[in-house]
Protein backbone atom coordinates (compact mmCIF):
# COMPACT_ATOMS: atom_id res chain seq x y z
CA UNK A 1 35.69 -35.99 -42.11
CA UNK A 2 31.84 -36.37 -42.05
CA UNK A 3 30.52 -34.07 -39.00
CA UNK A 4 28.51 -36.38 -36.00
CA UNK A 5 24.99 -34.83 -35.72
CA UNK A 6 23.35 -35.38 -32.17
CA UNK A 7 19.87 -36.28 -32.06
CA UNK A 8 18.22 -32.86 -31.96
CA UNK A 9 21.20 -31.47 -34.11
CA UNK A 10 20.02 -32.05 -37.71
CA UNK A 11 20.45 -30.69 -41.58
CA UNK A 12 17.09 -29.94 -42.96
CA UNK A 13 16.54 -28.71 -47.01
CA UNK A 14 14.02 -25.39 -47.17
CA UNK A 15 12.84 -24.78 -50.10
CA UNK A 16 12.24 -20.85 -50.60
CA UNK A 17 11.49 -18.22 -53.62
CA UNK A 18 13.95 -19.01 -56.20
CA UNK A 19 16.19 -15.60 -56.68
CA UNK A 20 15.21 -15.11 -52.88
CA UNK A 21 17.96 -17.52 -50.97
CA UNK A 22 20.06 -14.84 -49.84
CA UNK A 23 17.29 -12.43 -49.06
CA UNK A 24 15.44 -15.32 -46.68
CA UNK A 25 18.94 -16.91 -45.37
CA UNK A 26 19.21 -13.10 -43.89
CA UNK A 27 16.26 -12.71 -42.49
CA UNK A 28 16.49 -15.95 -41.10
CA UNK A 29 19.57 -14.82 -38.84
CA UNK A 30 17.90 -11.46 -38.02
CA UNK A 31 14.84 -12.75 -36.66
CA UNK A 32 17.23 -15.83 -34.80
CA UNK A 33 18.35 -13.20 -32.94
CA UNK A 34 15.46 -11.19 -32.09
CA UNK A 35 13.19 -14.06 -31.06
CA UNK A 36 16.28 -16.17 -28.98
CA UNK A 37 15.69 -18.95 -31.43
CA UNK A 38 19.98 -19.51 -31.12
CA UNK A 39 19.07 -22.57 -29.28
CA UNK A 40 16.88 -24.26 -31.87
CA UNK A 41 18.15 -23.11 -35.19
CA UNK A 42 22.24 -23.64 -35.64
CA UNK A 43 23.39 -22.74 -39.25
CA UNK A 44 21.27 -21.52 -42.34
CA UNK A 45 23.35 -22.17 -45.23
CA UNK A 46 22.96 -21.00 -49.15
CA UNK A 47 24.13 -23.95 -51.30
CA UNK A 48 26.99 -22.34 -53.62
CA UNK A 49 29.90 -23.20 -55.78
CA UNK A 50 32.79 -21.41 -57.45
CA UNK A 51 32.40 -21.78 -61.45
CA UNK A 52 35.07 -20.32 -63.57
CA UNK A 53 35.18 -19.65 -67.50
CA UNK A 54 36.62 -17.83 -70.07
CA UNK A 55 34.74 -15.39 -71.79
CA UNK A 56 36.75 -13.33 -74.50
CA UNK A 57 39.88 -14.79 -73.83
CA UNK A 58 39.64 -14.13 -70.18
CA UNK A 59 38.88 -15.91 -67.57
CA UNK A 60 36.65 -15.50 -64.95
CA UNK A 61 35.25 -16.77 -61.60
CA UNK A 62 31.84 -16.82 -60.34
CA UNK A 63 29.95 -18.01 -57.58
CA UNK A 64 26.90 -19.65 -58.50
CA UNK A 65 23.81 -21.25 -56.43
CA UNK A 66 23.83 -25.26 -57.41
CA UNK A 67 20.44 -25.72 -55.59
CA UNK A 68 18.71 -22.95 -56.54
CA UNK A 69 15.43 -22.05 -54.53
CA UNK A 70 16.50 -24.35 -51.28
CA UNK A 71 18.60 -23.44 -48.10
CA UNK A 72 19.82 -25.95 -45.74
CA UNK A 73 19.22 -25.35 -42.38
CA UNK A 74 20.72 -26.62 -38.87
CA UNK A 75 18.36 -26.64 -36.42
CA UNK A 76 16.24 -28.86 -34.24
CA UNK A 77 13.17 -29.93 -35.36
CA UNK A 78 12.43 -33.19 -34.73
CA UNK A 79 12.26 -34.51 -31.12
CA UNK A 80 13.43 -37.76 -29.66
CA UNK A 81 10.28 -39.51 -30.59
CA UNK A 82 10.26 -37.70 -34.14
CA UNK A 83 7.85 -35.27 -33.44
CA UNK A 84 7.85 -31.79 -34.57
CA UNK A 85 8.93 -29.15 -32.46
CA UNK A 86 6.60 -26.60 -33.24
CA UNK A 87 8.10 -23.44 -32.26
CA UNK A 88 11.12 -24.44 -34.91
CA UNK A 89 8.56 -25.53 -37.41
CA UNK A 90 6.44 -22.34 -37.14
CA UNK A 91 9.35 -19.80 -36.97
CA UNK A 92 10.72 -21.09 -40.59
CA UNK A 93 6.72 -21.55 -41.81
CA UNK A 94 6.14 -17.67 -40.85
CA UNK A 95 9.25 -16.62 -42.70
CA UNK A 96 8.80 -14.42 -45.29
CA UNK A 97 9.88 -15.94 -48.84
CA UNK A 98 9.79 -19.95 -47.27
CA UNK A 99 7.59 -22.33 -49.26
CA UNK A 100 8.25 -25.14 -47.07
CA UNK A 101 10.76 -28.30 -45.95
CA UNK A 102 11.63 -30.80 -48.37
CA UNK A 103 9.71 -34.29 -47.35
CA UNK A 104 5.77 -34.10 -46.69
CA UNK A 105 3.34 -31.62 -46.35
CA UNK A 106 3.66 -31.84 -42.28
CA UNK A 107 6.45 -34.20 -41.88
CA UNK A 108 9.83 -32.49 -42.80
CA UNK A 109 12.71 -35.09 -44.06
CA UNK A 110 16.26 -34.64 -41.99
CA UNK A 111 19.40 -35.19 -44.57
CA UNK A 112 20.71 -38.80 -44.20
CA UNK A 113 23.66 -38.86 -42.24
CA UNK A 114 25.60 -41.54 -44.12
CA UNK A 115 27.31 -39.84 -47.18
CA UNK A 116 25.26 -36.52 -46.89
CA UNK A 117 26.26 -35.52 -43.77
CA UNK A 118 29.51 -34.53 -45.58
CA UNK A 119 27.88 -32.00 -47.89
CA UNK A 120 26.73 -29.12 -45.62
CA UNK A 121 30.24 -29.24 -44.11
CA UNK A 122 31.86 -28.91 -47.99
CA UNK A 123 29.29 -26.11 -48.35
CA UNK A 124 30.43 -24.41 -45.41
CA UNK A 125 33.95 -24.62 -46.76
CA UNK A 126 33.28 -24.12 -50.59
CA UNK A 127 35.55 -25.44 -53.40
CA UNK A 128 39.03 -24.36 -52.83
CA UNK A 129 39.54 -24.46 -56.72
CA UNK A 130 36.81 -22.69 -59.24
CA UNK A 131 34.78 -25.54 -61.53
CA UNK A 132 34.75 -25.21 -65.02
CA UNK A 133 31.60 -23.93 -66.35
CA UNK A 134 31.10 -26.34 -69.97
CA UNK A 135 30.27 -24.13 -72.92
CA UNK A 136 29.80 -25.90 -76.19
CA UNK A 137 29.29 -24.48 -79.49
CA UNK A 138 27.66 -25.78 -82.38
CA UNK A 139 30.22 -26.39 -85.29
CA UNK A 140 28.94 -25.34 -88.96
CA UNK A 141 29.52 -28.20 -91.69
């Protein structure tokens, strides 16, 4: 079931220092907390899946990122007459690692409700079964 956003309750895609996601998602939630920003920012999530594959005979399972360099991010940021709400907009800005929102320069793109509005929900919940990770081989004549 696709979660209802309310108007100041929106997804938003950050794009950060590839290899950094975790690193930034964490000091994200630190600095939430220090700075009473709990009211503002919601959920920072770390797009992952569960990739499994058989190496050797064995198999394995993984977790991988499948949007590497971006987290997606709860929070309100855009008022009722879609203007930025700057202290949102300049606590993600300032933090360290963050190269910016997806959208324009200084006009950050919410996720589309209709069919998207599913997907931070199935990130939240992750794949219940591991995805098999396609290795071909080339085969000699």
């Amino acid at each position: 079931m696709a979660q209802t956003l309310a108007g100041k309750d929106q997804w938003f895609v950050v794009h950060v220092l590839s290899g950094q996601e975790n690193k930034v998602r964490e000091n994200i939630l630190k600095r939430v907390k220090t700075e009473e920003m709990g009211d503002l920012i919601y959920e920072v999530l770390v797009p992952t899946e569960r990739v499994s594959e058989i190496k050797k005979g064995k198999k394995s399972e993984t977790t991988r990122k499948f949007f590497p360099g971006y987290l997606i991010v709860n929070m309100h940021l855009l008022d009722e007459n879609n203007q930025l709400v700057g202290r949102t907009w300049y606590f993600i800005r300032d933090t360290p690692g963050v190269i910016g929102f997806a959208g324009t320069k200084d006009k950050p793109i919410p996720m589309r409700q209709s069919g998207e509005a599913a997907r931070p929900v199935k990130i939240k919940r992750g794949r219940k079964r591991g995805k098999p990770k396609a290795t071909l081989k080339v085969a000699k004549w």
